[in-house]
N, C-alpha and C. Protein backbone atom coordinates (compact mmCIF):
# COMPACT_ATOMS: atom_id res chain seq x y z
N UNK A 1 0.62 16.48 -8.38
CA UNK A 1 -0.29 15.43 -8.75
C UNK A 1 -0.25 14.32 -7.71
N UNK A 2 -1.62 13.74 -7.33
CA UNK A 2 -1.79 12.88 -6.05
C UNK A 2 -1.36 11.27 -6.92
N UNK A 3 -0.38 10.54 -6.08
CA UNK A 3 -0.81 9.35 -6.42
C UNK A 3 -1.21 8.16 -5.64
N UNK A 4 -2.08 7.54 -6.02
CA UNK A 4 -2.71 6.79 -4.77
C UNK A 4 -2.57 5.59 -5.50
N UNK A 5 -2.77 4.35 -4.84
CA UNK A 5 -2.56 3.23 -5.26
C UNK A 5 -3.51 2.33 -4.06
N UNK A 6 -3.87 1.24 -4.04
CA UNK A 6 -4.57 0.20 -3.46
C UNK A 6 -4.01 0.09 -1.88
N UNK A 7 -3.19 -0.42 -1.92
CA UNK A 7 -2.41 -1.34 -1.18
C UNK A 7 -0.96 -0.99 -1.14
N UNK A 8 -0.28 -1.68 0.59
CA UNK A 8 0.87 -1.55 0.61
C UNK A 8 1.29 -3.29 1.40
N UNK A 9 1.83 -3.85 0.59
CA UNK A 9 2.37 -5.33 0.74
C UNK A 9 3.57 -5.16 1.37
N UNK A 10 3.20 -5.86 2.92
CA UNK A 10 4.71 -6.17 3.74
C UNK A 10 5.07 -7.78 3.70
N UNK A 11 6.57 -8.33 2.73
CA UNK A 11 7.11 -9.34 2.72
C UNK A 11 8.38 -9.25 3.28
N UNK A 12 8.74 -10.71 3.83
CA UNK A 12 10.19 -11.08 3.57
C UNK A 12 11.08 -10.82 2.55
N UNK A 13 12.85 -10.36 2.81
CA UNK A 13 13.15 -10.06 1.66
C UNK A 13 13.79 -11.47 0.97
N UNK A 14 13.46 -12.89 1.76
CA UNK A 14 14.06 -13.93 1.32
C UNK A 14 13.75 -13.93 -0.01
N UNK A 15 14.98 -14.41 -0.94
CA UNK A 15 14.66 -14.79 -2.05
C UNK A 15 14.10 -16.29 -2.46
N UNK A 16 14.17 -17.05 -1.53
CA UNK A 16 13.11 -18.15 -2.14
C UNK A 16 11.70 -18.07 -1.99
N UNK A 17 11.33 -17.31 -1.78
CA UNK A 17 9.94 -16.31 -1.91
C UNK A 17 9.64 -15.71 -2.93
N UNK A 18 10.72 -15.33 -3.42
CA UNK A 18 10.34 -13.82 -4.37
C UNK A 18 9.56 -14.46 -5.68
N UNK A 19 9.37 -15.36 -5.86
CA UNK A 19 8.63 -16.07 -7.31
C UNK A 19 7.26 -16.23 -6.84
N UNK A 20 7.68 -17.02 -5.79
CA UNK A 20 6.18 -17.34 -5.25
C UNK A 20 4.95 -16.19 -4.68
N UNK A 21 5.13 -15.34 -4.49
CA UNK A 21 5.29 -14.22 -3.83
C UNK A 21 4.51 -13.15 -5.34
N UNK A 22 5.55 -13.23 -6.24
CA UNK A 22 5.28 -12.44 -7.52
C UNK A 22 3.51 -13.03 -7.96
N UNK A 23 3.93 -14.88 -8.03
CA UNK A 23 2.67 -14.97 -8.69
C UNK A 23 1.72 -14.78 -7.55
N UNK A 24 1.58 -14.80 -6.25
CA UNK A 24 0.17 -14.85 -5.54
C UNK A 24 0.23 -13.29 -6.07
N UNK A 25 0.53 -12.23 -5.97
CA UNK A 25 0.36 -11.15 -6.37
C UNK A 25 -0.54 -10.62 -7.56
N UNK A 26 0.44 -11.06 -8.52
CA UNK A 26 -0.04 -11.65 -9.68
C UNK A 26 -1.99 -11.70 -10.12
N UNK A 27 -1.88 -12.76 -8.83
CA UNK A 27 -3.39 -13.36 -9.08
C UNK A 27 -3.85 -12.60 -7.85
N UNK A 28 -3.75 -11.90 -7.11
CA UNK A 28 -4.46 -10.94 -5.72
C UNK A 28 -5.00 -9.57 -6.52
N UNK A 29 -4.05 -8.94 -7.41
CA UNK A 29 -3.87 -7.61 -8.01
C UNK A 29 -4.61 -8.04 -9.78
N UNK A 30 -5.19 -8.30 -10.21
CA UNK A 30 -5.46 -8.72 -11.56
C UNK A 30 -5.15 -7.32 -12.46
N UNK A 31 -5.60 -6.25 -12.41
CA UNK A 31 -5.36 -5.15 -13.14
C UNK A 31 -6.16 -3.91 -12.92
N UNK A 32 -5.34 -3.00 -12.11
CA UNK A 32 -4.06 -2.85 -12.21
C UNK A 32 -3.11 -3.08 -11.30
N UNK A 33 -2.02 -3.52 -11.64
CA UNK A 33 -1.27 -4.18 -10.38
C UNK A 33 -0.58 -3.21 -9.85
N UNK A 34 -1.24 -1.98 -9.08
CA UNK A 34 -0.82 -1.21 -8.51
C UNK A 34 -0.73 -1.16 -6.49
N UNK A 35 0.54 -1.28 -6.27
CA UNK A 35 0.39 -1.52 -4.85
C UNK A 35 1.97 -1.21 -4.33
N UNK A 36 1.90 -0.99 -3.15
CA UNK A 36 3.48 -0.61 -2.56
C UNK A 36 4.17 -1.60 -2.18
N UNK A 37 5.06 -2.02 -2.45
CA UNK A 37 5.53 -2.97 -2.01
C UNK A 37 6.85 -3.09 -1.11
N UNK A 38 6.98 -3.78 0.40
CA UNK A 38 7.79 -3.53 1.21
C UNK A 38 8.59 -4.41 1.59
N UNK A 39 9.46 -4.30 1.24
CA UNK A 39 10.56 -5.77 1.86
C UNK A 39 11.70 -6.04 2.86
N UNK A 40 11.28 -6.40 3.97
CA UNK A 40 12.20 -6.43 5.14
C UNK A 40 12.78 -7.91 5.67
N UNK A 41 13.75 -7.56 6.60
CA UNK A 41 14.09 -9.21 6.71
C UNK A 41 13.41 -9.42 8.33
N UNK A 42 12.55 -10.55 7.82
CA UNK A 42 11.53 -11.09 8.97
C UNK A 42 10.20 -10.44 8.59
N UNK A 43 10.33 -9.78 7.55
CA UNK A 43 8.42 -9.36 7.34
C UNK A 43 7.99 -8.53 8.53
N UNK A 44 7.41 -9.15 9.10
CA UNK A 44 6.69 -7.87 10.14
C UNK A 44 7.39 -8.23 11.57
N UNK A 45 8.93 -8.45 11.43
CA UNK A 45 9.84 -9.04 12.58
C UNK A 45 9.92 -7.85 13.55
N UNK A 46 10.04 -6.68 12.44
CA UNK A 46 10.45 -5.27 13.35
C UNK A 46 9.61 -4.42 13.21
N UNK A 47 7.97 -4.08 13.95
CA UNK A 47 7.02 -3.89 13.72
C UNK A 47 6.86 -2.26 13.61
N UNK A 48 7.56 -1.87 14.27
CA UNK A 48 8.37 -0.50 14.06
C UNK A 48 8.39 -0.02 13.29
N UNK A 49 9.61 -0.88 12.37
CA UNK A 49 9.89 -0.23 10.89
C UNK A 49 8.71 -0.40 9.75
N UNK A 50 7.97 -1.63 9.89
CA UNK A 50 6.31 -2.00 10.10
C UNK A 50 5.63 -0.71 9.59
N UNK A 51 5.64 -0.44 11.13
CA UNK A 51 4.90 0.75 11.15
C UNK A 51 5.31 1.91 10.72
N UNK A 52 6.46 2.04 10.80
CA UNK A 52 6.96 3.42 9.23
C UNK A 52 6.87 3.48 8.11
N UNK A 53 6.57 2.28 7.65
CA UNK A 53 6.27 2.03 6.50
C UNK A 53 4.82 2.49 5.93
N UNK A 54 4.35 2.10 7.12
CA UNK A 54 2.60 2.09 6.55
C UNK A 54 2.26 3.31 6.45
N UNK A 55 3.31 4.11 7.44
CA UNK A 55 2.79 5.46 7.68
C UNK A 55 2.91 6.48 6.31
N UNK A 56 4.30 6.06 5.58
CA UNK A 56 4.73 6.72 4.61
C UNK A 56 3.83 6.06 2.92
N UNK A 57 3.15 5.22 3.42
CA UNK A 57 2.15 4.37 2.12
C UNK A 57 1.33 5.10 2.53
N UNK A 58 0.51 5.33 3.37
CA UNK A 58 -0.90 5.78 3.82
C UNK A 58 -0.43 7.58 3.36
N UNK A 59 0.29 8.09 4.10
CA UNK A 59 0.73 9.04 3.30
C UNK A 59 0.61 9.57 2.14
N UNK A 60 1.29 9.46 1.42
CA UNK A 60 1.79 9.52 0.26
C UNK A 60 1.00 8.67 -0.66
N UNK A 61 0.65 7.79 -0.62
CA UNK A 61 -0.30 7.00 -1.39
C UNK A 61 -2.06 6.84 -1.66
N UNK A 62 -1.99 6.90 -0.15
CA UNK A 62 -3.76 7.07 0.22
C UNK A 62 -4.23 6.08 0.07
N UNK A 63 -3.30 4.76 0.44
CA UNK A 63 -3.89 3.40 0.42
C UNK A 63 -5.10 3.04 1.59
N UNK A 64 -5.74 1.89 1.02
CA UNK A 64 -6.86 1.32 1.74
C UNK A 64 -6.94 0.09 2.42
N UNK A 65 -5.82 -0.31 2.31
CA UNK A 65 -5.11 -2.13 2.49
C UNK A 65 -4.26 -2.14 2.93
N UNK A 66 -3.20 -3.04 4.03
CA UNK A 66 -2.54 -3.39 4.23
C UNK A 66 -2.05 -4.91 3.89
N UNK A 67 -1.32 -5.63 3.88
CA UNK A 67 -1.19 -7.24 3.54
C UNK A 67 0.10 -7.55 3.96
N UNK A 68 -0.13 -8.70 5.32
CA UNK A 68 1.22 -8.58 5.81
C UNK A 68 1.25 -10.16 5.33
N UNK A 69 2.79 -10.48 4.87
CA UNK A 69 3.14 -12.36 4.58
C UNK A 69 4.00 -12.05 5.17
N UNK A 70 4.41 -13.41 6.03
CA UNK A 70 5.65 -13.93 6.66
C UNK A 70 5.16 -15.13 5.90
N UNK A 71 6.16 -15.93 6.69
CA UNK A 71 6.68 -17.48 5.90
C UNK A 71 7.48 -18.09 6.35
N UNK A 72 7.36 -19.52 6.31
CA UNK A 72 8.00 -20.53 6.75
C UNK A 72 9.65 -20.01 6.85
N UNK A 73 10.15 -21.07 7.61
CA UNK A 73 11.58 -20.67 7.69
C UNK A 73 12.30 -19.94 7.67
N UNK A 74 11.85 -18.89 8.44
CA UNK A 74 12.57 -16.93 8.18
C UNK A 74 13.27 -17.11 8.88
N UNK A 75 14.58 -16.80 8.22
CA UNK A 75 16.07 -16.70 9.52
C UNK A 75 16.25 -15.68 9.91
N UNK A 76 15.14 -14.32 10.03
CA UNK A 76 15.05 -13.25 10.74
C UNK A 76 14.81 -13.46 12.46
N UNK A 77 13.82 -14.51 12.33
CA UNK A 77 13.43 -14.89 12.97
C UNK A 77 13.91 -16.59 14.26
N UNK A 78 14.81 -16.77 13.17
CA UNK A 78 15.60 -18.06 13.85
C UNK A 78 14.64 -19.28 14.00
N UNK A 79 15.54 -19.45 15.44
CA UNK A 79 14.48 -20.76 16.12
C UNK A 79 12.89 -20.17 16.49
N UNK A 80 12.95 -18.91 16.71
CA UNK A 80 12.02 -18.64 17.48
C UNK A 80 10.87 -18.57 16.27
N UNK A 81 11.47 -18.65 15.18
CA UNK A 81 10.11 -18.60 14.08
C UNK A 81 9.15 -19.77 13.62
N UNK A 82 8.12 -20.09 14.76
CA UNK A 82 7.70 -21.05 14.68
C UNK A 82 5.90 -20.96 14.07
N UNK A 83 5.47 -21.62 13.80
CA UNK A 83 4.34 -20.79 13.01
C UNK A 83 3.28 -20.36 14.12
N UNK A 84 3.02 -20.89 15.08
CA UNK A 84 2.32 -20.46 16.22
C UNK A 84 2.89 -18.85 16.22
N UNK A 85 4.33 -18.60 16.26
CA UNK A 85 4.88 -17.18 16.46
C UNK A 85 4.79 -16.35 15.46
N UNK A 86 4.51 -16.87 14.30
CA UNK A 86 4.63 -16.34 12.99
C UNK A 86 2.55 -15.35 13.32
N UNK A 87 1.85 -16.84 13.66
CA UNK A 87 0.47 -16.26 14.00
C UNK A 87 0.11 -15.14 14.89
N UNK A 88 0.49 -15.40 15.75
CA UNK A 88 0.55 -14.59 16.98
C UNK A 88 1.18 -13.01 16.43
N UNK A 89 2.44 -12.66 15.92
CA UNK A 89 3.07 -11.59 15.40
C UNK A 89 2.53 -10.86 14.02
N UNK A 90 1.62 -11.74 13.94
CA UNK A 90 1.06 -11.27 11.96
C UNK A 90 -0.70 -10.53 12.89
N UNK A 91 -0.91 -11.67 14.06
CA UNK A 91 -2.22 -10.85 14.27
C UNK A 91 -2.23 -9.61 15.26
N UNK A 92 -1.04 -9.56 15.91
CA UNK A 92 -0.52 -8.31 17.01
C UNK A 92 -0.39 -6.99 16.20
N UNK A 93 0.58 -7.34 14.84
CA UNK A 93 0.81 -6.43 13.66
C UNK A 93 -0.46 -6.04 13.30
N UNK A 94 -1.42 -6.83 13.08
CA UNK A 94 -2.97 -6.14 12.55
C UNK A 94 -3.74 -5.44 13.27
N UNK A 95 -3.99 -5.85 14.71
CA UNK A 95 -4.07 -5.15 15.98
C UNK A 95 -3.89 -3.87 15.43
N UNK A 96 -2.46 -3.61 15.57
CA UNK A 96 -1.68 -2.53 15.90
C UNK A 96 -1.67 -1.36 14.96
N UNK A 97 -1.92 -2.07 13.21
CA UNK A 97 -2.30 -1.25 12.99
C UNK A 97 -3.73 -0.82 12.26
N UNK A 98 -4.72 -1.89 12.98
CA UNK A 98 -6.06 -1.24 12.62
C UNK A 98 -6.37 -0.26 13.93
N UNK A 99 -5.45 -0.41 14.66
CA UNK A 99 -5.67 0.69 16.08
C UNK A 99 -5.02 2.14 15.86
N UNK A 100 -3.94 2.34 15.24
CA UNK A 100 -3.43 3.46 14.45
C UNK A 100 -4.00 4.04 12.92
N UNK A 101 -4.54 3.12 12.47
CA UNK A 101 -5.36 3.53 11.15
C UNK A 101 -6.48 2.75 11.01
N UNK A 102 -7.96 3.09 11.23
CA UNK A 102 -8.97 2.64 11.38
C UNK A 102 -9.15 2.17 10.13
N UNK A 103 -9.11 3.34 9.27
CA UNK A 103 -9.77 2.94 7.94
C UNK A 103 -9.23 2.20 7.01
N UNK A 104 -8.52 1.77 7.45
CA UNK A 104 -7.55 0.25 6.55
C UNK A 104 -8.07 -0.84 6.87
N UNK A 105 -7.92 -2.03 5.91
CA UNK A 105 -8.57 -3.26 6.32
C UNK A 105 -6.67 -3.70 5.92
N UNK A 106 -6.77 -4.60 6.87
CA UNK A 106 -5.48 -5.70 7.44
C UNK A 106 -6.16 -6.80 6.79
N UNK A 107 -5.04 -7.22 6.11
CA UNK A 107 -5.04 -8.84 5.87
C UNK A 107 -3.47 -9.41 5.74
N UNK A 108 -3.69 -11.16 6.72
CA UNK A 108 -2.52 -11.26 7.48
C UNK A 108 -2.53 -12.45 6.11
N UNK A 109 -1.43 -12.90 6.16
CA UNK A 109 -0.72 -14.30 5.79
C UNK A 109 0.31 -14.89 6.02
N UNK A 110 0.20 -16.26 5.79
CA UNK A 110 1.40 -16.96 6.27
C UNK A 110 1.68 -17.77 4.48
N UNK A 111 3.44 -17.43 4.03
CA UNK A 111 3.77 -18.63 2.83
C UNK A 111 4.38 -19.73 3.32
N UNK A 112 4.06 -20.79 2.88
CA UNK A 112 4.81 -22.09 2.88
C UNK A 112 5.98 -21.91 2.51
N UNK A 113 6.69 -23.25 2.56
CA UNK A 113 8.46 -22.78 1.44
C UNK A 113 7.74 -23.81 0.48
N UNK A 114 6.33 -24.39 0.18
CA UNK A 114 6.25 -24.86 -1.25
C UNK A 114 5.21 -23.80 -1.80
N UNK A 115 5.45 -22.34 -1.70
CA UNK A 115 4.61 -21.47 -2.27
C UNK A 115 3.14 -21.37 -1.85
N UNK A 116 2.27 -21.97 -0.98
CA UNK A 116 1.39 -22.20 -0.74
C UNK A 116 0.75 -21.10 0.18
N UNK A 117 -0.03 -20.28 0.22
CA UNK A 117 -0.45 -19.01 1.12
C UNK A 117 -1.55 -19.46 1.74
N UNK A 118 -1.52 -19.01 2.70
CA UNK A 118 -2.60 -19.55 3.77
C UNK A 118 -3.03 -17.92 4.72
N UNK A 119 -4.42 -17.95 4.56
CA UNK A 119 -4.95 -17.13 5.35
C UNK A 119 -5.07 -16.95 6.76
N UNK A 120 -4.06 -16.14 7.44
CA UNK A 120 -4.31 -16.52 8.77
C UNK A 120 -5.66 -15.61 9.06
N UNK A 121 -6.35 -16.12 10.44
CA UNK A 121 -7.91 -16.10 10.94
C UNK A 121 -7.51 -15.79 12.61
């Protein structure tokens, strides 16, 4: 039996996220809240594992979405996680993989640390 689902969500595994995070979900997914969900430290830090991921969602799932969040203050990322870098690495990641999987639509984001999601463009 096939199971397919929407979407595969790449987050941080910080836990001062994980609430904030639940409800944008929450309200992204209304019903059914079916989607893969991936949690690494730095989000899309190691684009690699990134990309193994997607491969084994697209797979196995037959998703149509990708959704990458990073977020403020990732200590995956250190000093160097500055939101200019956070932009730059969330839109390279979409690049990369609307160039390996056409038929996915990428959508990037950036969280605040006061829960606040912002569409990166």
């Amino acid at each position: 039996m096939a199971h397919t689902t929407t979407a595969a969500v790449i987050t941080c595994i910080d836990f001062r996220f994980q609430e904030y995070i639940d409800t944008w979900l929450d309200h992204e997914f209304k019903t059914p809240k079916q989607f893969d969900r991936v949690a690494l430290a730095g989000g899309i830090f190691d684009l690699y594992t990134v990309l193994k991921q997607v491969e084994i969602s697209n797979k196995l799932h037959s998703i149509k979405k990708v959704i990458l969040i990073n977020h403020e203050d990732c200590g995956a990322y250190g000093a160097a996680g500055t939101y200019s870098k956070h932009k730059e690495d969330l839109k390279n990641a979409q690049k990369v993989i609307k160039t390996l999987y056409p038929h996915l639509a990428v959508n990037t984001y950036y969280m605040h640390l006061d829960g606040s999601v912002e569409l990166m463009k």
